[in-house]
Protein backbone atom coordinates (compact mmCIF):
# COMPACT_ATOMS: atom_id res chain seq x y z
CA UNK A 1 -8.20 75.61 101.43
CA UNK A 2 -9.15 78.95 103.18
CA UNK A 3 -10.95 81.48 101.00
CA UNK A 4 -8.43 84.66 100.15
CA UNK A 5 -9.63 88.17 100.42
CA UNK A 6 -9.33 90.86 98.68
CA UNK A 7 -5.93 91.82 99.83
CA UNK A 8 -4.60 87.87 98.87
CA UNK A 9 -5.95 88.75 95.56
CA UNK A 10 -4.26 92.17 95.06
CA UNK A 11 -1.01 89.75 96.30
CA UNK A 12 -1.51 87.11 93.92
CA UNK A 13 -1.82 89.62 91.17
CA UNK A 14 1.33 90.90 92.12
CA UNK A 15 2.86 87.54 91.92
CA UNK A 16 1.12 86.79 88.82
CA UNK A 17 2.48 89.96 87.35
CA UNK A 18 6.04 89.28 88.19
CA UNK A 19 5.81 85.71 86.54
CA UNK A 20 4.51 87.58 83.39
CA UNK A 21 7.25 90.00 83.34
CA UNK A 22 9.69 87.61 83.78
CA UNK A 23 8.65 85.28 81.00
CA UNK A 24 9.42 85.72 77.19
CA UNK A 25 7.22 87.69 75.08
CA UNK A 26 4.50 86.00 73.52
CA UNK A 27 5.08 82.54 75.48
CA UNK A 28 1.76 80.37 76.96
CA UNK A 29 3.33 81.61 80.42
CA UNK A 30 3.24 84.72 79.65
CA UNK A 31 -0.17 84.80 78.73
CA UNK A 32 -1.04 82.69 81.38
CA UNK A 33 0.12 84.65 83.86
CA UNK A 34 -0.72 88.08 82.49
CA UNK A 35 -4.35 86.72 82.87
CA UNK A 36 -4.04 85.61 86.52
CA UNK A 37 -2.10 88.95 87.08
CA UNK A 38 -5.50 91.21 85.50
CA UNK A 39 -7.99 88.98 86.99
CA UNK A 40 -6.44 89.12 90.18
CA UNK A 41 -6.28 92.77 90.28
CA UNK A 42 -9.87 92.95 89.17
CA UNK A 43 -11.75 90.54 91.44
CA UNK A 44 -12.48 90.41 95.13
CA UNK A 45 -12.17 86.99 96.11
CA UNK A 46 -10.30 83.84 94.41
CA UNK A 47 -13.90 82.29 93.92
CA UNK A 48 -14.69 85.17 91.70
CA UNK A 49 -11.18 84.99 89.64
CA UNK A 50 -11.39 81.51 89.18
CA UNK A 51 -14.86 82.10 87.96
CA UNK A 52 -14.01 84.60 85.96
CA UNK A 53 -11.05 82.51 84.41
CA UNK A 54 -13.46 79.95 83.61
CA UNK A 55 -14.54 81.70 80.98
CA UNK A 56 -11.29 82.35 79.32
CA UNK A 57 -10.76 82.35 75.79
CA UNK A 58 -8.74 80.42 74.24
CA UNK A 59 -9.21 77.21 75.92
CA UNK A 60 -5.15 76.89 75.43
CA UNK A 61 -5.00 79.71 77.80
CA UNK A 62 -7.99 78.92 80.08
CA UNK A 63 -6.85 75.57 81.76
CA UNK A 64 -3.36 76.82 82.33
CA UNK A 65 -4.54 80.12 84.17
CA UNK A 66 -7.24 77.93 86.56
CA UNK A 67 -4.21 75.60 87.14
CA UNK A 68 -1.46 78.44 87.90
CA UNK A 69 -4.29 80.33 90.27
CA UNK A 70 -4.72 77.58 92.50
CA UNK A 71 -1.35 77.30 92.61
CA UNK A 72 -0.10 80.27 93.41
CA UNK A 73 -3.38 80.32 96.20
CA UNK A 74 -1.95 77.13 97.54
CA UNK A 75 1.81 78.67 97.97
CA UNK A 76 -0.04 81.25 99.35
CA UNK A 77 -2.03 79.58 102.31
């Protein structure tokens, strides 16, 4: 998989974002995705959001974000 830049991250934040909107309040997606979304938006590269993801807390929360990230970087590429 190609490396995004910073612009693929600003777009998978947007992407993220929408998810989150779209998802009932206080749902794992919404969670999820309001992660990606802030993470996105905050890093450079998708090395450094998945990085920073890693660290998540709660675990519930972490594994689903990593997994949804590459995802959405794989519909991406």
């Amino acid at each position: 998989m190609s490396t995004p830049n910073t612009q693929d991250n600003l777009d998978l934040a947007t992407i993220a974002r929408d998810v989150a909107d779209r998802a009932p309040a206080g749902s794992l997606e919404k969670a999820v995705a309001g992660s990606v979304a802030v993470t996105c938006a905050t890093t450079r590269t998708f090395e450094e959001a998945k990085d920073v993801l890693g660290g998540l807390e709660p675990e519930e929360i972490r594994e689903p974000a990593i997994a949804f990230l590459e995802r959405l970087a794989m519909e991406r590429a």
